[in-house]
PDB file of N, CA and C in Angstrom:
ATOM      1  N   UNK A   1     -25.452  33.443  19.173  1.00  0.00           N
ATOM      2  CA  UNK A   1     -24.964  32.995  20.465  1.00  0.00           C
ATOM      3  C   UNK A   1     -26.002  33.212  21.558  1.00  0.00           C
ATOM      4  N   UNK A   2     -26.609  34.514  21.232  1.00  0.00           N
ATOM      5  CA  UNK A   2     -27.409  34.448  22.367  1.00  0.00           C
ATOM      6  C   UNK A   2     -28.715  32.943  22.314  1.00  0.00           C
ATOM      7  N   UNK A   3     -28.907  32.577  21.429  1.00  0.00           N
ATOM      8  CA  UNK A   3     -30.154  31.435  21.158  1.00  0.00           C
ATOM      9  C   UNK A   3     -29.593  30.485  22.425  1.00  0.00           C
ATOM     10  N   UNK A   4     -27.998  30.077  21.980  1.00  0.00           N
ATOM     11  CA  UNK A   4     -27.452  28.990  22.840  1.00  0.00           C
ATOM     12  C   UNK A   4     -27.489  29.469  24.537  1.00  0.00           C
ATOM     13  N   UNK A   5     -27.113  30.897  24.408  1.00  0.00           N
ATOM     14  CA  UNK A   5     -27.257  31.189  25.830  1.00  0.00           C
ATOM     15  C   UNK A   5     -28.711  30.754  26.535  1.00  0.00           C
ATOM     16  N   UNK A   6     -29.521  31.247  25.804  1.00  0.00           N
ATOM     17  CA  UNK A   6     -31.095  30.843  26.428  1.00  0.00           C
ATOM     18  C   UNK A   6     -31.206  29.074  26.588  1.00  0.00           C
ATOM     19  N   UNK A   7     -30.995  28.853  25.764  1.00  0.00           N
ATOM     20  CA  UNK A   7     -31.199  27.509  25.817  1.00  0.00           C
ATOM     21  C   UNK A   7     -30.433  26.753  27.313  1.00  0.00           C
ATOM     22  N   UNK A   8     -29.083  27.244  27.293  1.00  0.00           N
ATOM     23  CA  UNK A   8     -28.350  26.777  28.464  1.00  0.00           C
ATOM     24  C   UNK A   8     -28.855  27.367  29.996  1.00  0.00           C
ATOM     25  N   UNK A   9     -29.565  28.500  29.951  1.00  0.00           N
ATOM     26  CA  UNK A   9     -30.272  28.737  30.935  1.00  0.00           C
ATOM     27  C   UNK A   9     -31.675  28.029  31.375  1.00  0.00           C
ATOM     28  N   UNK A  10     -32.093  27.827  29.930  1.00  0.00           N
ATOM     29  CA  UNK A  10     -33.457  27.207  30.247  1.00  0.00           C
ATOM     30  C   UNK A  10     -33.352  25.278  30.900  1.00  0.00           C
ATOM     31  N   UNK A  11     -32.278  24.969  30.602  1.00  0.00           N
ATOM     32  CA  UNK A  11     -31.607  23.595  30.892  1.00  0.00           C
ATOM     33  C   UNK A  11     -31.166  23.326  32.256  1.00  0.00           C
ATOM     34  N   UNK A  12     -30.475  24.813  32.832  1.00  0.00           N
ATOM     35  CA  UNK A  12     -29.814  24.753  33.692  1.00  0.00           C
ATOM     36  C   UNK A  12     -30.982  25.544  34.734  1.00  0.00           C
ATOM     37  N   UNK A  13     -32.019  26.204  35.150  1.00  0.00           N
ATOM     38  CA  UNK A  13     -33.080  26.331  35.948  1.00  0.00           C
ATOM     39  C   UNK A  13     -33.825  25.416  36.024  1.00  0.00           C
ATOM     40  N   UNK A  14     -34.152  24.203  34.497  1.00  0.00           N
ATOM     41  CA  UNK A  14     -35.399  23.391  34.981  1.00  0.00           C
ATOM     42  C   UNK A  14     -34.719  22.337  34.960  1.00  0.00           C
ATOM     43  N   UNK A  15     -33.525  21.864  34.885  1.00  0.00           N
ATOM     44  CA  UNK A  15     -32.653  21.022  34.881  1.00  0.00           C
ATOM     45  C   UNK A  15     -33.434  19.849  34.158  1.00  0.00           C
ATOM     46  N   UNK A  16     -33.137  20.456  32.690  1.00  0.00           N
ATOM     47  CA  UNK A  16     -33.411  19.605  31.927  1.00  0.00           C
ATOM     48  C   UNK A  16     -32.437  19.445  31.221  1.00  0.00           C
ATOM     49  N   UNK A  17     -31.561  18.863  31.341  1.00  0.00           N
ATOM     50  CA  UNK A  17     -29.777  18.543  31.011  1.00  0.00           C
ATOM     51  C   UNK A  17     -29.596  17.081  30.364  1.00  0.00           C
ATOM     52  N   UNK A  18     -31.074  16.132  30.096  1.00  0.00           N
ATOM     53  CA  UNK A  18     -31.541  14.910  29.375  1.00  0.00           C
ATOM     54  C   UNK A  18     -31.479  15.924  27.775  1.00  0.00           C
ATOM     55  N   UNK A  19     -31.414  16.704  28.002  1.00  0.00           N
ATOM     56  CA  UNK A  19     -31.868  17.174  26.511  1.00  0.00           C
ATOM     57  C   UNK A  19     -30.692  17.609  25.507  1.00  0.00           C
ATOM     58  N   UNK A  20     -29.190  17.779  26.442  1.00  0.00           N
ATOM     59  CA  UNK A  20     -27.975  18.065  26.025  1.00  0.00           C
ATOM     60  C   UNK A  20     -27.729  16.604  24.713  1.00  0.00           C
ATOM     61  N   UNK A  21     -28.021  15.498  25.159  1.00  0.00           N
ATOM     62  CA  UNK A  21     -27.533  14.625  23.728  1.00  0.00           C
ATOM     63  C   UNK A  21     -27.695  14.332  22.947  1.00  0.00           C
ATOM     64  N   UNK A  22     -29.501  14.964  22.868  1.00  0.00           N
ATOM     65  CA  UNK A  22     -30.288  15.447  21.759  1.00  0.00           C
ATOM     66  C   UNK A  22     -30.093  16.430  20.846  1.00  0.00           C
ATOM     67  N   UNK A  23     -29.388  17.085  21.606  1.00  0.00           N
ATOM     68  CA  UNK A  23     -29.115  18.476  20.809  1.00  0.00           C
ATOM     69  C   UNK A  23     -28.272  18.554  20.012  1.00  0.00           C
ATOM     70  N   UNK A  24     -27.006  17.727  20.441  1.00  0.00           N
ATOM     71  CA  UNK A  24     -25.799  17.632  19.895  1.00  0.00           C
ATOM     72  C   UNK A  24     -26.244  16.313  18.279  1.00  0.00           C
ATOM     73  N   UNK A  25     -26.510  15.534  19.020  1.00  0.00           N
ATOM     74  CA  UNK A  25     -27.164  14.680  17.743  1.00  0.00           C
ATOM     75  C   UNK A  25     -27.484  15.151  16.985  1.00  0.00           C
ATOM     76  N   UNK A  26     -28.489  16.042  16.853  1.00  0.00           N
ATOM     77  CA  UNK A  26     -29.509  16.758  16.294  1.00  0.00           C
ATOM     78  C   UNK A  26     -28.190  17.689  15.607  1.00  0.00           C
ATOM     79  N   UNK A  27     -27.530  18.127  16.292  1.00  0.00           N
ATOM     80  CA  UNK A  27     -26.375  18.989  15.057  1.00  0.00           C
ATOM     81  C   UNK A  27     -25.481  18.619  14.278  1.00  0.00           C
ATOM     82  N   UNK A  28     -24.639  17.579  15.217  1.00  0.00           N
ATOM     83  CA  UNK A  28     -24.324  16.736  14.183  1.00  0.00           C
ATOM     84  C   UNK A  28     -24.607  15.933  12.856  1.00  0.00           C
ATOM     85  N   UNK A  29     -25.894  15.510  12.862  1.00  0.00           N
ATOM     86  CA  UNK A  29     -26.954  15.249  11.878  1.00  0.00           C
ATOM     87  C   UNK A  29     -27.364  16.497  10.823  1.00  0.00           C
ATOM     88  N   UNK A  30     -27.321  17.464  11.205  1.00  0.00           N
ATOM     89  CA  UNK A  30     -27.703  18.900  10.354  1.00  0.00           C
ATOM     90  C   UNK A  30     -25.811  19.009   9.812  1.00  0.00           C
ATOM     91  N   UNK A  31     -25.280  19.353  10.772  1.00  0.00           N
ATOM     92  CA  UNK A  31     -24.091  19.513   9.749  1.00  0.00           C
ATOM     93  C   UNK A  31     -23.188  18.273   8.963  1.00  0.00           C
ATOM     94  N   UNK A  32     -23.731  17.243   8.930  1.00  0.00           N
ATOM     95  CA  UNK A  32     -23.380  15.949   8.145  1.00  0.00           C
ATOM     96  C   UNK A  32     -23.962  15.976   6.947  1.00  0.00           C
ATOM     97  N   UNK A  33     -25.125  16.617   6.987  1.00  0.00           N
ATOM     98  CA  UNK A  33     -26.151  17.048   5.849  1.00  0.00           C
ATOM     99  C   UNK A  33     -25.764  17.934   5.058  1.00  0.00           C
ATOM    100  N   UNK A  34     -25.332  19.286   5.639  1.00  0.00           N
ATOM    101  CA  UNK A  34     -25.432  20.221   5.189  1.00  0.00           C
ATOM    102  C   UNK A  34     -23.475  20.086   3.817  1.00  0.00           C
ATOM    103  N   UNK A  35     -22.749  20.082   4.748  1.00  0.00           N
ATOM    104  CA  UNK A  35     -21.541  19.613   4.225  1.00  0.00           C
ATOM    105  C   UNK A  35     -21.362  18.333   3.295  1.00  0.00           C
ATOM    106  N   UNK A  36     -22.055  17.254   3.529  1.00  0.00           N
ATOM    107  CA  UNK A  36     -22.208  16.424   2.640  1.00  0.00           C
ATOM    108  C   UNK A  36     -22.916  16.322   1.617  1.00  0.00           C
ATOM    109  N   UNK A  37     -23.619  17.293   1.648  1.00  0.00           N
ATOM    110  CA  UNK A  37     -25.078  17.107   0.557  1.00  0.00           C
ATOM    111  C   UNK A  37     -24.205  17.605  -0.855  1.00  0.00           C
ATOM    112  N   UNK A  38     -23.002  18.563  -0.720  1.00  0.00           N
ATOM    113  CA  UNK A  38     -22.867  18.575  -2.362  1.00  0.00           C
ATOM    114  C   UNK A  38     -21.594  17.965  -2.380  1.00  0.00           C
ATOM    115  N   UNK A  39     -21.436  17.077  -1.555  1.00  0.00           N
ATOM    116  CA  UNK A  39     -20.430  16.194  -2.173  1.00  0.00           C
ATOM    117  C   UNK A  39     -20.638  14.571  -2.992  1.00  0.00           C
ATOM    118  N   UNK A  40     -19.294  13.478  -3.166  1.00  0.00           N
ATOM    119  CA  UNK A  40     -19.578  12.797  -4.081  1.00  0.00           C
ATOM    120  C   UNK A  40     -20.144  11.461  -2.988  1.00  0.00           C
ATOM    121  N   UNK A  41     -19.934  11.633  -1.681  1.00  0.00           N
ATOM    122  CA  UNK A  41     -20.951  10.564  -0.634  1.00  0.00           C
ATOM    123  C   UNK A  41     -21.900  10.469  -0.091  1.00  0.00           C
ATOM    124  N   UNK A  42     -22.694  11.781  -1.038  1.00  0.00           N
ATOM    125  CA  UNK A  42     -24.254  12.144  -0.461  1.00  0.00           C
ATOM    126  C   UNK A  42     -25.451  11.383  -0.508  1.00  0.00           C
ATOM    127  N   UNK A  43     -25.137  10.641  -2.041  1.00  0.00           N
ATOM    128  CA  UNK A  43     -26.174   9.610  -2.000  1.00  0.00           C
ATOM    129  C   UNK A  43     -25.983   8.268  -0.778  1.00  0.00           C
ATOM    130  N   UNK A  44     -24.818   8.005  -0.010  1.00  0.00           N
ATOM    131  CA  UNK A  44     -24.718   7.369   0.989  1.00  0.00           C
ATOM    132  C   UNK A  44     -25.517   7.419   2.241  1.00  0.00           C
ATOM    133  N   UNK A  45     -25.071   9.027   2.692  1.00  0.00           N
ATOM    134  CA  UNK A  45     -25.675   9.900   3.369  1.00  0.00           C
ATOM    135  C   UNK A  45     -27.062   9.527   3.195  1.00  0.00           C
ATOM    136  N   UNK A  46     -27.838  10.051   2.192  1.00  0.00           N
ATOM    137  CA  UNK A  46     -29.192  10.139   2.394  1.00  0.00           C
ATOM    138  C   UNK A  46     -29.947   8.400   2.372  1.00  0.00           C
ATOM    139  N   UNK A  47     -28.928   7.782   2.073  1.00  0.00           N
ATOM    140  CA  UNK A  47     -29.598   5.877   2.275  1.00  0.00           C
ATOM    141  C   UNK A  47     -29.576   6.229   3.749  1.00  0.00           C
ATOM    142  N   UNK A  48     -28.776   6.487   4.473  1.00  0.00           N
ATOM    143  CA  UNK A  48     -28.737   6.307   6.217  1.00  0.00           C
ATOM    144  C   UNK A  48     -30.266   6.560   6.918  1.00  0.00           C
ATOM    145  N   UNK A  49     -30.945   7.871   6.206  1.00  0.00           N
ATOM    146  CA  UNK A  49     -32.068   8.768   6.481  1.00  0.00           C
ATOM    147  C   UNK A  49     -33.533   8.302   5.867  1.00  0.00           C
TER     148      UNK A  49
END
């Protein structure tokens, strides 16, 4: 938690708040991966990538 805390500080002093829909993308994408990878729609998954 603390990682996210820094991060939200470092966003919110240089107001770099362009970078919030990146981030989320960026996790969503990791946990689509991570959860899908040993299932039976993974080879789907990885055509997308």
């Amino acid at each position: 938690m603390d990682t996210l805390k820094d991060l939200w500080k470092f966003m919110k002093s240089r107001k770099k708040f362009w970078l919030i829909p990146i981030i989320v993308i960026l996790l969503l994408i990791g946990t689509l991966l991570v959860f899908g990878g040993g299932s039976a729609i993974a080879p789907f998954i990885y055509t997308m990538f």
